[in-house]
C-alpha atoms as a PDB file:
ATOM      1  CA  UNK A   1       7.855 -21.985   9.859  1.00  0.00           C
ATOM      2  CA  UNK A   2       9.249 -21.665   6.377  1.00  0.00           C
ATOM      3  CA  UNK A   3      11.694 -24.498   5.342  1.00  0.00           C
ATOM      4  CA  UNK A   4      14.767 -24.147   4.135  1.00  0.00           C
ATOM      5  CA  UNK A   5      13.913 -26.466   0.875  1.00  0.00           C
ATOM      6  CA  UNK A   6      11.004 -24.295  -0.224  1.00  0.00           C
ATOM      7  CA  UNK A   7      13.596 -21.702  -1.008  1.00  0.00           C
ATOM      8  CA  UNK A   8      16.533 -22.715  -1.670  1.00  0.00           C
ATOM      9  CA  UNK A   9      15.820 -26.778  -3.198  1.00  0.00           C
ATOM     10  CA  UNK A  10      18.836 -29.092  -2.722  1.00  0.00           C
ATOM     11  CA  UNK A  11      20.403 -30.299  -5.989  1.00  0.00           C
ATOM     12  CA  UNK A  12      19.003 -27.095  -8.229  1.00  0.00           C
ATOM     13  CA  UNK A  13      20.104 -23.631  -8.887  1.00  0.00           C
ATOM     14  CA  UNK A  14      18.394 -20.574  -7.147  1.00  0.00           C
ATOM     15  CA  UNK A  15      18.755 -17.038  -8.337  1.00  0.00           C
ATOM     16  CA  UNK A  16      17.792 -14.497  -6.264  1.00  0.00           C
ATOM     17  CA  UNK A  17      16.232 -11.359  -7.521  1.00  0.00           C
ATOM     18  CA  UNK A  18      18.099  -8.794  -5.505  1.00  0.00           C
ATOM     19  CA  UNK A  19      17.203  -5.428  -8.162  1.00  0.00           C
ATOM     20  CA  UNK A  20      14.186  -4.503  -5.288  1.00  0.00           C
ATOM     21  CA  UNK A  21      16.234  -3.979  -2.654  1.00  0.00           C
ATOM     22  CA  UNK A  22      20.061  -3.632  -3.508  1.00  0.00           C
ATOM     23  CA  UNK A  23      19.588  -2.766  -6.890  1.00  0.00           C
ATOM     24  CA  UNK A  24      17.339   0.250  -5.147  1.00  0.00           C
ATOM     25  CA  UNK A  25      19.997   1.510  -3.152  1.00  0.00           C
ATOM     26  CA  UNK A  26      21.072   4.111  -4.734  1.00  0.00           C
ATOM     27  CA  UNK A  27      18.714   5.073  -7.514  1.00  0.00           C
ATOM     28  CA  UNK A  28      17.375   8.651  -7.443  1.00  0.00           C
ATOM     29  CA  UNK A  29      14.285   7.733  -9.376  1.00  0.00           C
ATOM     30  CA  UNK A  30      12.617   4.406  -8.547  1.00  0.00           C
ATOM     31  CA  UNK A  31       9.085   2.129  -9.639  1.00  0.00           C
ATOM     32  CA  UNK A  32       5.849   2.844  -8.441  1.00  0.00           C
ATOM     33  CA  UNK A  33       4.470   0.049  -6.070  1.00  0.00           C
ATOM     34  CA  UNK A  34       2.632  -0.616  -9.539  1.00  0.00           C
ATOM     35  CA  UNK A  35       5.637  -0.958 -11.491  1.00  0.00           C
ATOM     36  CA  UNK A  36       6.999  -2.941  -9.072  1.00  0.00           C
ATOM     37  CA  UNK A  37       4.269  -5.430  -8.878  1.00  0.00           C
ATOM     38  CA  UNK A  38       4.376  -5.749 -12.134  1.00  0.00           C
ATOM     39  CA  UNK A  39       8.119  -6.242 -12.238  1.00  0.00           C
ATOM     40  CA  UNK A  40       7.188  -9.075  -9.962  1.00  0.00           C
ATOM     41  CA  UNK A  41       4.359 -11.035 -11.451  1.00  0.00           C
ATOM     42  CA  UNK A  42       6.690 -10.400 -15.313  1.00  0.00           C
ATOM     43  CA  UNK A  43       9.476 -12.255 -13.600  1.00  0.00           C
ATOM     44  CA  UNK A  44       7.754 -14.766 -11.881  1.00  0.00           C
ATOM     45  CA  UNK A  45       6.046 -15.977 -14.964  1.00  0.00           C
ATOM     46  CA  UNK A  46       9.212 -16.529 -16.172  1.00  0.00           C
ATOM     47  CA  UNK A  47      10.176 -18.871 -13.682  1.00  0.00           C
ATOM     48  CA  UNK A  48      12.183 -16.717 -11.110  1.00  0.00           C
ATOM     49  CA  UNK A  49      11.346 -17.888  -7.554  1.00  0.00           C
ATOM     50  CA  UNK A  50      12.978 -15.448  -4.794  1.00  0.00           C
ATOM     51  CA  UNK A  51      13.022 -11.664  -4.668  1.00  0.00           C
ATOM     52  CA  UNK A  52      13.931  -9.734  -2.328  1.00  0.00           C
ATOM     53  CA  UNK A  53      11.248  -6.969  -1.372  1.00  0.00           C
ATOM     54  CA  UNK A  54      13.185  -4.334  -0.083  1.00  0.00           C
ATOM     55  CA  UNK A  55      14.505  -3.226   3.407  1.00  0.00           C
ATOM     56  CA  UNK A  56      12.473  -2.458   6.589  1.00  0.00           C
ATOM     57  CA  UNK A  57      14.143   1.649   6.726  1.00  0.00           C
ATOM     58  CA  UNK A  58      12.623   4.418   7.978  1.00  0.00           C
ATOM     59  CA  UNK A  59      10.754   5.805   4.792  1.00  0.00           C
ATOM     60  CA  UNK A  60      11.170   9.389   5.529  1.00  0.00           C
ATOM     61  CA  UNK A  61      15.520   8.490   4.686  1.00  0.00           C
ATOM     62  CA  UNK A  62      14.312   5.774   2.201  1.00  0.00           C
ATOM     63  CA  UNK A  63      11.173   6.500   0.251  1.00  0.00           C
ATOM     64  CA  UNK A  64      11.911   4.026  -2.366  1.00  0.00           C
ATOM     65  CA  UNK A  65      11.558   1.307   0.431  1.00  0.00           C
ATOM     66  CA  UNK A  66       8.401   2.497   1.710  1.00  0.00           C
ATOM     67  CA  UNK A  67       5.458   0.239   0.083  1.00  0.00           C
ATOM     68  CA  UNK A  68       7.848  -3.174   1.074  1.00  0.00           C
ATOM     69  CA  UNK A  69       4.593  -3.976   2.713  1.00  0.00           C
ATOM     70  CA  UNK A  70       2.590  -4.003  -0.586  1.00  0.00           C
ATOM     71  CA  UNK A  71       5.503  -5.535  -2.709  1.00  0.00           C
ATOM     72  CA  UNK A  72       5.937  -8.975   0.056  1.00  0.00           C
ATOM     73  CA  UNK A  73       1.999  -8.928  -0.097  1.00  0.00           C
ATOM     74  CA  UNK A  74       2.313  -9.478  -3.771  1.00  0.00           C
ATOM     75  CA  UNK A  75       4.651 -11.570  -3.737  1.00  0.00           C
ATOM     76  CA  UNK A  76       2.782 -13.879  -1.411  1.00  0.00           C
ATOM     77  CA  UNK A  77      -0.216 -13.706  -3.804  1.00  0.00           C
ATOM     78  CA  UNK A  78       1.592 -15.437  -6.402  1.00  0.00           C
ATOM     79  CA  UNK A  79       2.046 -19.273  -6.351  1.00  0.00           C
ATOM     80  CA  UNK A  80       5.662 -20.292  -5.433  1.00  0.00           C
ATOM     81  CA  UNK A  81       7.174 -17.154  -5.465  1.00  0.00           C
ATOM     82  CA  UNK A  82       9.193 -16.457  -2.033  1.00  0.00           C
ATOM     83  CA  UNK A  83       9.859 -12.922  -0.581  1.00  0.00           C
ATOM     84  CA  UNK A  84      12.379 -12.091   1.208  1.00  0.00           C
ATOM     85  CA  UNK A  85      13.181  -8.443   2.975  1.00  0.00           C
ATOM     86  CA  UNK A  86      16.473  -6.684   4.957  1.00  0.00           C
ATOM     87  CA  UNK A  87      16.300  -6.050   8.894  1.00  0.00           C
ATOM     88  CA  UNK A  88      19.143  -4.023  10.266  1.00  0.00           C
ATOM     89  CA  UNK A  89      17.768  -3.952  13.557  1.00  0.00           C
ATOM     90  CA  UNK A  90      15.285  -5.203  15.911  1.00  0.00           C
ATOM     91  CA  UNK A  91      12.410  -2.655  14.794  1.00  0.00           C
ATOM     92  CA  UNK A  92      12.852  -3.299  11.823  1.00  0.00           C
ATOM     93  CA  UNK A  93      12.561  -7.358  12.259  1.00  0.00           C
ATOM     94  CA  UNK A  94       9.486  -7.015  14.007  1.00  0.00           C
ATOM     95  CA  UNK A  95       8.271  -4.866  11.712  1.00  0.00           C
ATOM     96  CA  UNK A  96       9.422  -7.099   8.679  1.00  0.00           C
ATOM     97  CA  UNK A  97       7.351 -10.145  11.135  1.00  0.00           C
ATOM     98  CA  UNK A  98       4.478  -8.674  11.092  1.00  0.00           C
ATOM     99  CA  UNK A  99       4.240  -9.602   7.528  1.00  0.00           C
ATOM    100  CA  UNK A 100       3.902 -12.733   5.578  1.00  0.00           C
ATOM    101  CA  UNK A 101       7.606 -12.724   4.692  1.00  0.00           C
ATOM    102  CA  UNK A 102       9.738 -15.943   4.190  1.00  0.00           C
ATOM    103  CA  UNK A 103      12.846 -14.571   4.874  1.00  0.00           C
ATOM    104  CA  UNK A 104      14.655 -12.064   7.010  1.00  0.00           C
ATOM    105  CA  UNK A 105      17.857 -10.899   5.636  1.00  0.00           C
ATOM    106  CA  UNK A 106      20.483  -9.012   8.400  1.00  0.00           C
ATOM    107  CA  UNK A 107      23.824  -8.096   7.638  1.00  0.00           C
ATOM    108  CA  UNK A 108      26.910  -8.341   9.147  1.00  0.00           C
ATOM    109  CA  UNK A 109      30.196  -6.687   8.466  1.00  0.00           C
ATOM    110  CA  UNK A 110      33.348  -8.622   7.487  1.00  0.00           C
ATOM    111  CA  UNK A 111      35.572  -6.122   9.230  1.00  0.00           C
ATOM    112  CA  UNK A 112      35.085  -3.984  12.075  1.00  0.00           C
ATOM    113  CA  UNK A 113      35.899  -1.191  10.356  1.00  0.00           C
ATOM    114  CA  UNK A 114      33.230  -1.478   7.790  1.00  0.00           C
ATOM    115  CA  UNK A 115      30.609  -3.007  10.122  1.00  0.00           C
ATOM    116  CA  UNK A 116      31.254   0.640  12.231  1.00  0.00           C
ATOM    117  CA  UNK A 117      30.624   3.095   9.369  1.00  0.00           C
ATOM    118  CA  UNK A 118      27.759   0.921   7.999  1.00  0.00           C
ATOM    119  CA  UNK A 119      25.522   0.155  11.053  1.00  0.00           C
ATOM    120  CA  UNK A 120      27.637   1.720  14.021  1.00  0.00           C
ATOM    121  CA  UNK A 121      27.970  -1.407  16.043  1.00  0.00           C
ATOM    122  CA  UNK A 122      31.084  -4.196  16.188  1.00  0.00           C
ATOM    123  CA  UNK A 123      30.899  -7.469  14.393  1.00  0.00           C
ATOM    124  CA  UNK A 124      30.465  -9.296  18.072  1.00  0.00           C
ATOM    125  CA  UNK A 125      27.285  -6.920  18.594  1.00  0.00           C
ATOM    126  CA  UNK A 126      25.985  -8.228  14.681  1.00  0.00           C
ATOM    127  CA  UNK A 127      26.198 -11.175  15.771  1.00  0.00           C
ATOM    128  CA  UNK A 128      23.726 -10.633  18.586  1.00  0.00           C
ATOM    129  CA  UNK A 129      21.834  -9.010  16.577  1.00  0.00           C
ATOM    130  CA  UNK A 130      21.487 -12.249  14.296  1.00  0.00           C
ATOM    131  CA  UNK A 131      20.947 -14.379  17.948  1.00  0.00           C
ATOM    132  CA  UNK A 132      18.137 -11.796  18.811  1.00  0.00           C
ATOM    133  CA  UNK A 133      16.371 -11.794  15.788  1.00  0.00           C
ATOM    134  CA  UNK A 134      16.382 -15.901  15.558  1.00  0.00           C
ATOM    135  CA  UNK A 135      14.695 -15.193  19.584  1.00  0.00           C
ATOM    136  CA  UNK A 136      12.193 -12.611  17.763  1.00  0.00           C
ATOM    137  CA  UNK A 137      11.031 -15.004  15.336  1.00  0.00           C
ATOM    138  CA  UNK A 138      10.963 -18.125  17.045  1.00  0.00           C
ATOM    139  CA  UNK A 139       8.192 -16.150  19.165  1.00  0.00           C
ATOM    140  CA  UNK A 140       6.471 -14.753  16.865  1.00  0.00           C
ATOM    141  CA  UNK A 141       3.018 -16.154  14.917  1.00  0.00           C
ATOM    142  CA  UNK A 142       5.128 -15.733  11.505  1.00  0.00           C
ATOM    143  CA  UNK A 143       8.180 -18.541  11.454  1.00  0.00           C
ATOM    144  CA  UNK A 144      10.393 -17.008   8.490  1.00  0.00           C
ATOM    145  CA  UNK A 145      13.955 -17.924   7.765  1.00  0.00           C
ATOM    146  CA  UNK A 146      16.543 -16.076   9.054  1.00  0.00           C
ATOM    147  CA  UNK A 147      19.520 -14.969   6.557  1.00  0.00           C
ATOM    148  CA  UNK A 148      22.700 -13.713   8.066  1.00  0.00           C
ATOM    149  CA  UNK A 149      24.365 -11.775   5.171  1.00  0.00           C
ATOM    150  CA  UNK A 150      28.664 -11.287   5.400  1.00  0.00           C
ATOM    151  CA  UNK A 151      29.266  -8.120   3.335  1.00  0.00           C
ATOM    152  CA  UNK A 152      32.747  -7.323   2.702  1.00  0.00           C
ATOM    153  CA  UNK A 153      33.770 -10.923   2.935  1.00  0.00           C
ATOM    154  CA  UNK A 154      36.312 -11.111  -0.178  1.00  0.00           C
ATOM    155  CA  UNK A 155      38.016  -7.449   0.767  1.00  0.00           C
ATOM    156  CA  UNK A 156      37.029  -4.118   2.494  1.00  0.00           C
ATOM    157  CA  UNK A 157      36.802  -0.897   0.766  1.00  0.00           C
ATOM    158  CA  UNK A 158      38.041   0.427   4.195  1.00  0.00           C
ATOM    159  CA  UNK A 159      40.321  -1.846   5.774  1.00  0.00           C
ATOM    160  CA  UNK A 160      41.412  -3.485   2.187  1.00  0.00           C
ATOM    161  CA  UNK A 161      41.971  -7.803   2.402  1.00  0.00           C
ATOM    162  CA  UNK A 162      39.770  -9.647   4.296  1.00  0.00           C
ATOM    163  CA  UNK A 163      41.060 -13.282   5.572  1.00  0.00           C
ATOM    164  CA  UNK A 164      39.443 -15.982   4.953  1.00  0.00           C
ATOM    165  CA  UNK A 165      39.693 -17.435   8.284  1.00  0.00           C
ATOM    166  CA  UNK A 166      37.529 -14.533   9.379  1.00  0.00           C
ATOM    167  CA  UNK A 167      34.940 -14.864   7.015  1.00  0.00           C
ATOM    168  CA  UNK A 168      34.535 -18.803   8.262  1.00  0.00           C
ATOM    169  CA  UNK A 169      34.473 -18.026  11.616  1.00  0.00           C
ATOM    170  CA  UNK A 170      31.957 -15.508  11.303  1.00  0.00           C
ATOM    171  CA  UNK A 171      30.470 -18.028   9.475  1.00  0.00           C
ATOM    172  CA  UNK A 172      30.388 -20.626  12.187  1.00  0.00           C
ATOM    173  CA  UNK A 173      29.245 -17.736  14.941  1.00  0.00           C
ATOM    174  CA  UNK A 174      26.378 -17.174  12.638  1.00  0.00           C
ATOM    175  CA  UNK A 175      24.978 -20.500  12.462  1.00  0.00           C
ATOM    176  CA  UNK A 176      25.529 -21.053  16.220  1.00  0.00           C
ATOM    177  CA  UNK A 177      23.599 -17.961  16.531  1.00  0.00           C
ATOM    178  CA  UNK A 178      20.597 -19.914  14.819  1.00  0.00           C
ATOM    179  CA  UNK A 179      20.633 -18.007  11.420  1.00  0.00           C
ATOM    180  CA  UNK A 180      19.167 -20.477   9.157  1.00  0.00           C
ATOM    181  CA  UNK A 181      21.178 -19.943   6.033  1.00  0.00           C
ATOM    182  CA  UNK A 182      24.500 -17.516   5.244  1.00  0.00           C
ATOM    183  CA  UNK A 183      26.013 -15.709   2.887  1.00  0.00           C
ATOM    184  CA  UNK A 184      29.198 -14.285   1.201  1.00  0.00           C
ATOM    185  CA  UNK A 185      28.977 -10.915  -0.711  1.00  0.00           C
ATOM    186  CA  UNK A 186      31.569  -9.315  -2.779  1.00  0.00           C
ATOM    187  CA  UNK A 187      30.038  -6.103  -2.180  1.00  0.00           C
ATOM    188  CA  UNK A 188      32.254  -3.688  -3.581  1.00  0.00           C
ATOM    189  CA  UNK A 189      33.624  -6.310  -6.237  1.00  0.00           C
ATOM    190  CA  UNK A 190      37.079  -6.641  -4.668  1.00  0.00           C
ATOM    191  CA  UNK A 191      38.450  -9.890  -6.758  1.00  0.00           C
ATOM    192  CA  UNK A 192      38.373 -12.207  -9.396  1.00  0.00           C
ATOM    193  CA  UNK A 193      37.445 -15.477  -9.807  1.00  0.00           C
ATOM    194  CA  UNK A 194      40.482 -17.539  -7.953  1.00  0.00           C
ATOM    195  CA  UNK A 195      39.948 -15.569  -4.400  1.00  0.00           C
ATOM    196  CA  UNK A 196      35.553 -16.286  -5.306  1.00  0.00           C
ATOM    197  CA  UNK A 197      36.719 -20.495  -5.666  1.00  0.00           C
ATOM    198  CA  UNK A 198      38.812 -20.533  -2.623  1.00  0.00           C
ATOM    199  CA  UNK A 199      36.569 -18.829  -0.494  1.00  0.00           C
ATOM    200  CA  UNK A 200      33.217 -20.425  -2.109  1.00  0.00           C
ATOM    201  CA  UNK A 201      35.167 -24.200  -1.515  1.00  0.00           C
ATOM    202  CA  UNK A 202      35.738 -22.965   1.960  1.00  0.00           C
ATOM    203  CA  UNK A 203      32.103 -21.670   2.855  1.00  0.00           C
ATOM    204  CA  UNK A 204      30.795 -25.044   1.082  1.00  0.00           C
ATOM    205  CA  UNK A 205      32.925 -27.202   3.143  1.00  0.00           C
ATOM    206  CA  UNK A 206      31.818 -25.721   6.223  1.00  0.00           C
ATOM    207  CA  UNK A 207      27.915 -25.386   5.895  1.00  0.00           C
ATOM    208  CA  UNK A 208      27.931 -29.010   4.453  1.00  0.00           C
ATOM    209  CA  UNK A 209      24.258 -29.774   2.874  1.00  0.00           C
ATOM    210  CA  UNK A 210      23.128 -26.821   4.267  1.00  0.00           C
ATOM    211  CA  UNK A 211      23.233 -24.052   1.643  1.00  0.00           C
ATOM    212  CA  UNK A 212      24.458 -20.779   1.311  1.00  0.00           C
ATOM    213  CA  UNK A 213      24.279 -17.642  -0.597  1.00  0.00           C
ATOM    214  CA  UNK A 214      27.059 -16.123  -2.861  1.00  0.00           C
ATOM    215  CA  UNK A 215      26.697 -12.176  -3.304  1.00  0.00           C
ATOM    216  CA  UNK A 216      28.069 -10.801  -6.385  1.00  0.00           C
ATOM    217  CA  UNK A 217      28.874  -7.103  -7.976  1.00  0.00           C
ATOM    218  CA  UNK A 218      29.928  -6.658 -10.849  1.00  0.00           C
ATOM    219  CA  UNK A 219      32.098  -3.119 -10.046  1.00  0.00           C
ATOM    220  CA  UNK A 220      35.437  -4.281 -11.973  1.00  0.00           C
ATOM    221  CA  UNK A 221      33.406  -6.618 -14.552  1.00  0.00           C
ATOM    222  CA  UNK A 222      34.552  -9.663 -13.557  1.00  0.00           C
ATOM    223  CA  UNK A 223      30.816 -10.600 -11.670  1.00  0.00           C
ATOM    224  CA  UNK A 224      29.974 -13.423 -14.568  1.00  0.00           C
ATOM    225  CA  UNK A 225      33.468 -15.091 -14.399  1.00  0.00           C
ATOM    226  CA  UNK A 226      33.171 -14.671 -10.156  1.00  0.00           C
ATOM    227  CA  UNK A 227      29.821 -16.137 -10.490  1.00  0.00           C
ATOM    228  CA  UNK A 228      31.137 -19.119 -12.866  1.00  0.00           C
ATOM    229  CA  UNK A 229      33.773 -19.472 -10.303  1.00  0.00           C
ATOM    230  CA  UNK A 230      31.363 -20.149  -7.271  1.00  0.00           C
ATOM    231  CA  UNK A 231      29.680 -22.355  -9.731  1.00  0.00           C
ATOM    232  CA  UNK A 232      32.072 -24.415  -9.886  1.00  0.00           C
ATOM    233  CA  UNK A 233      33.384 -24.485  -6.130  1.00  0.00           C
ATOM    234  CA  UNK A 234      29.903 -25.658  -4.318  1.00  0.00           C
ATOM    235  CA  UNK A 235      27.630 -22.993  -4.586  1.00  0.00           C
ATOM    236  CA  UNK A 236      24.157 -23.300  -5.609  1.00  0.00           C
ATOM    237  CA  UNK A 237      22.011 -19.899  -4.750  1.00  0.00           C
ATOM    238  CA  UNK A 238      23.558 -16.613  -6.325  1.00  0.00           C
ATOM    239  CA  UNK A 239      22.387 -13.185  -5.620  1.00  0.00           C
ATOM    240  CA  UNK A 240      21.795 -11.173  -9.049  1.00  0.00           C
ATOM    241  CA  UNK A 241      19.767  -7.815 -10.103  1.00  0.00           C
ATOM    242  CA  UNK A 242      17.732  -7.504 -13.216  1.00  0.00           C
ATOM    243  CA  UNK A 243      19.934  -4.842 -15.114  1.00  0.00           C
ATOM    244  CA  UNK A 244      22.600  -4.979 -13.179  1.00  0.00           C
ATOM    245  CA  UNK A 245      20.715  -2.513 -10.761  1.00  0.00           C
ATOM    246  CA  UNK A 246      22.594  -1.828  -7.675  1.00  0.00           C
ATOM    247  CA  UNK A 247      25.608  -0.780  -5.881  1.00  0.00           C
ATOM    248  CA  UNK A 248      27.227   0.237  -2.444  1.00  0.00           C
ATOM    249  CA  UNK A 249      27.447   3.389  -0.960  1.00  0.00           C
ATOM    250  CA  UNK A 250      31.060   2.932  -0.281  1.00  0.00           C
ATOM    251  CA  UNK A 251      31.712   2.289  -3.597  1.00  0.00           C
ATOM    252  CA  UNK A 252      30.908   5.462  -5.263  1.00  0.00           C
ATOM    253  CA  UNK A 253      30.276   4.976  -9.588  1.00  0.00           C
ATOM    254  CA  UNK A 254      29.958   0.791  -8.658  1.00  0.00           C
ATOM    255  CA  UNK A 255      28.175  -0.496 -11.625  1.00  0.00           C
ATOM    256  CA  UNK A 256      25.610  -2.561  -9.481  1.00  0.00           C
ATOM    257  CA  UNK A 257      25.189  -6.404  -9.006  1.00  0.00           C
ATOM    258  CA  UNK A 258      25.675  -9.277 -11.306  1.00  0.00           C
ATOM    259  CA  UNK A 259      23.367  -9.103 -14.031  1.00  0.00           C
ATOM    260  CA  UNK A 260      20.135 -11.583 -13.375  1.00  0.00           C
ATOM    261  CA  UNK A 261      19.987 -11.841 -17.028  1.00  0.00           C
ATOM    262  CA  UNK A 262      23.463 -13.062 -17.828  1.00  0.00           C
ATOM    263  CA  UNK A 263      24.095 -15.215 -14.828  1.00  0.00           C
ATOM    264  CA  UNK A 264      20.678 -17.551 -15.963  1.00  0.00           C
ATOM    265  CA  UNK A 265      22.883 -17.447 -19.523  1.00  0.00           C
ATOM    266  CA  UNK A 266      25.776 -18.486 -17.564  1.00  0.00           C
ATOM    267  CA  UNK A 267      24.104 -21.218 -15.417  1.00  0.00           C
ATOM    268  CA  UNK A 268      22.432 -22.537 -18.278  1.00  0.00           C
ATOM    269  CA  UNK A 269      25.483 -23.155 -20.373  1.00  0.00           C
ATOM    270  CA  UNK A 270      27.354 -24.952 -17.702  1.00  0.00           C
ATOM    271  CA  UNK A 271      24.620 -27.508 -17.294  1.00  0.00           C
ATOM    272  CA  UNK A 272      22.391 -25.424 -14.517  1.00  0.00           C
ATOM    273  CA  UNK A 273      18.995 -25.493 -15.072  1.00  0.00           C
ATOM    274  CA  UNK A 274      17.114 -22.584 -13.200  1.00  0.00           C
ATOM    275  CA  UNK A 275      13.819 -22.858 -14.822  1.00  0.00           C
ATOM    276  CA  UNK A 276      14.043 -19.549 -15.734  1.00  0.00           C
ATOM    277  CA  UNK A 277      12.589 -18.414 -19.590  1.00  0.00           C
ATOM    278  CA  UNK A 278      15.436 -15.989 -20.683  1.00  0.00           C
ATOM    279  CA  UNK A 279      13.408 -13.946 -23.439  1.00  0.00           C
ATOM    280  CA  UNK A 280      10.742 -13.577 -20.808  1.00  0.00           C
ATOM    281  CA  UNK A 281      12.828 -11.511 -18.309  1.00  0.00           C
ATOM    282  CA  UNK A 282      13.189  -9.003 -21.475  1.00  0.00           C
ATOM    283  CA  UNK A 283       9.452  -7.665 -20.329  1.00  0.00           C
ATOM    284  CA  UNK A 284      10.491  -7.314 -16.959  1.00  0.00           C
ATOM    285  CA  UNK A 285      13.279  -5.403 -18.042  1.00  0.00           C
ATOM    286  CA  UNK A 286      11.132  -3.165 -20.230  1.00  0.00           C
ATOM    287  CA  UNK A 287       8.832  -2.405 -17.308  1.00  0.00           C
ATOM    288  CA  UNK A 288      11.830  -1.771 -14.762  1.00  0.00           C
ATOM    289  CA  UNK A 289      13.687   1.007 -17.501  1.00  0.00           C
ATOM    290  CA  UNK A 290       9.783   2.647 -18.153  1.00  0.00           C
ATOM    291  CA  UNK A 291      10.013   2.708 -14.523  1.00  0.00           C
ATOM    292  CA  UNK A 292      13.237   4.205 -14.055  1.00  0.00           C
ATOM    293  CA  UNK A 293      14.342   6.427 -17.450  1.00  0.00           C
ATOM    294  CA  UNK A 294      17.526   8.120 -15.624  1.00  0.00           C
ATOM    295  CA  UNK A 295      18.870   4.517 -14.207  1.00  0.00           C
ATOM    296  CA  UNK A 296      21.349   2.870 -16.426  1.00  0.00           C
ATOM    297  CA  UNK A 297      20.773  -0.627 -16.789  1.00  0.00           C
ATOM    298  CA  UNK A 298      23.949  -3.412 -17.947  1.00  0.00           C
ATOM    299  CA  UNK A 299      23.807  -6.616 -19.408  1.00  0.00           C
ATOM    300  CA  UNK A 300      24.966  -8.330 -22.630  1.00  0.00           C
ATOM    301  CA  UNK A 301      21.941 -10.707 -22.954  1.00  0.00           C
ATOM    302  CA  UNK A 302      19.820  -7.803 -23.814  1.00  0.00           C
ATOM    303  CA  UNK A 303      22.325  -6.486 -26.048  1.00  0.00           C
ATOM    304  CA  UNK A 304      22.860  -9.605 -27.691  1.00  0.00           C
ATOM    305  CA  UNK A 305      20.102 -11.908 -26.827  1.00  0.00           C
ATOM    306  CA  UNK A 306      20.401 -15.798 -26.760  1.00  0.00           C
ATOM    307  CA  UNK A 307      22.119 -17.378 -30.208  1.00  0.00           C
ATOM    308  CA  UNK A 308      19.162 -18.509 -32.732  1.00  0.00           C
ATOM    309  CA  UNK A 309      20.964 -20.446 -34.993  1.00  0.00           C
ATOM    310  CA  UNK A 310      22.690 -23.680 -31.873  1.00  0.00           C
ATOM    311  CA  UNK A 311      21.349 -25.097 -28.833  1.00  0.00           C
ATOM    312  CA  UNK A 312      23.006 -23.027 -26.657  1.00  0.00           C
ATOM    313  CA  UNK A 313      21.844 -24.739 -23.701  1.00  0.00           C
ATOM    314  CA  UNK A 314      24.337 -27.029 -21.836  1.00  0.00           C
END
């Protein structure tokens, strides 16, 4: 079974590279599996350490998800790199364990409103979702993590503010439900940095040494100064897309997630090390934008790049 501590280390950083699978959401022109392995291996020699693959969807709706196969095979090929993949249902976990994948990512809703129109069942029947796919695993030949995603957890863009008493006890049913590690995701980009502390302190307080995952976009512009904030409040892995790629289907011209760039710019200035090279995510980059000509891609790192002339590094 895959441990907790070859993914997420206690005491460091991890960023996740989330541009494969959120930041693929909505595209209408996407990589190659080619591009996308070489995405991968461009990124990983730079020191990043997670990606997620993509989701387990039926390709016929999702054709950009189609080789996630090929891209967690890849990923598996390359020493100490980590794959992770989305299951929104039991097909698609056993599907997604019939691969060599570390972690499998499900999602439930914050509110029952949004958990409805996103996967047509209640937040009780996520949550048994989550149990069954922790039964799933635990009898299958591959042992991966299991992830139990909150989306919508800082506000809804259906039924608006979110408490955070809800968020913590879907947090608690979660974990009873056997999902290894959770996580918070401002997935529309609701707030600001005060409403990311609280909620981050909250989560952190809860899950004790066990960590957690804090899920940024970047819709409004304030995902650097949310991420800073969760920082700063306990949280140690951050979701983040190379570009920027991403966004939510209920969030209609959403500028994507947190820029993987800028947050290793962020972490590194507050005294984070992620043993990620900066410069060397610029190839990366170059590969994902040959890949994708029509996508626009964010980020002030690759406008700016690092400062040459101080030691910029906390």
């Amino acid at each position: 079974m895959s441990r907790i501590e070859d993914l997420y280390p206690e005491g460091r950083v991890t960023l996740r590279e989330v541009g494969l699978r959120d930041g693929l959401q909505l595209v209408k022109t996407w990589p190659s599996t080619a591009a996308k392995q070489d995405w991968i291996r461009r990124e990983a020699a730079a020191g990043v350490r997670v990606f997620e693959a993509g989701s387990f969807l039926p390709p016929a709706r999702f054709p950009q998800f189609a080789d996630v196969r090929d891209v967690i095979a890849t990923i598996e090929e390359i020493p100490g790199a980590r794959a992770s993949a989305l299951a929104m249902n039991e097909r698609a976990a056993d599907d997604a364990l019939q691969t060599a994948l570390d972690e499998v990512t499900c999602v439930v809703s914050a509110t029952e409103e949004h958990s409805q129109a996103n996967a047509r069942r209640s937040r009780q029947q996520a949550v048994a979702l989550v149990r069954g796919v922790v039964r799933q695993r635990d009898a299958s030949n591959r042992r991966p993590l299991v992830n139990a995603g909150i989306a919508m957890a800082f506000g809804c863009s259906i039924a608006g503010k979110v408490a955070e008493v809800e968020v913590l006890r879907l947090v608690e049913s979660l974990l009873e439900a056997g999902a290894d590690i959770v996580g918070i995701a401002d997935t529309v980009g609701f707030v600001g940095p005060k409403q990311v502390g609280e909620l981050t302190a909250a989560v952190a307080k809860l899950c004790g040494s066990r960590p957690f995952i804090v899920h940024l976009h970047d819709t409004r512009g304030m995902g650097i100064a949310n991420a800073a904030a969760a920082l700063d409040n306990g949280a140690r892995v951050l979701d983040a897309s190379l570009g920027g790629l991403g966004g939510c289907p209920f969030a209609p011209g959403a500028s994507g997630n947190v820029v993987f760039e800028d947050l290793v710019y962020l972490c590194e200035t507050k005294g984070f090390g992620t043993g990620i090279d900066i410069e060397a995510l610029a190839g990366a980059r170059r590969v994902a934008e040959a890949a994708m000509p029509g996508e626009p891609f964010h980020g002030a790192l690759a406008a700016a790049g690092p400062p040459r002339t101080v030691d910029w590094r906390a």
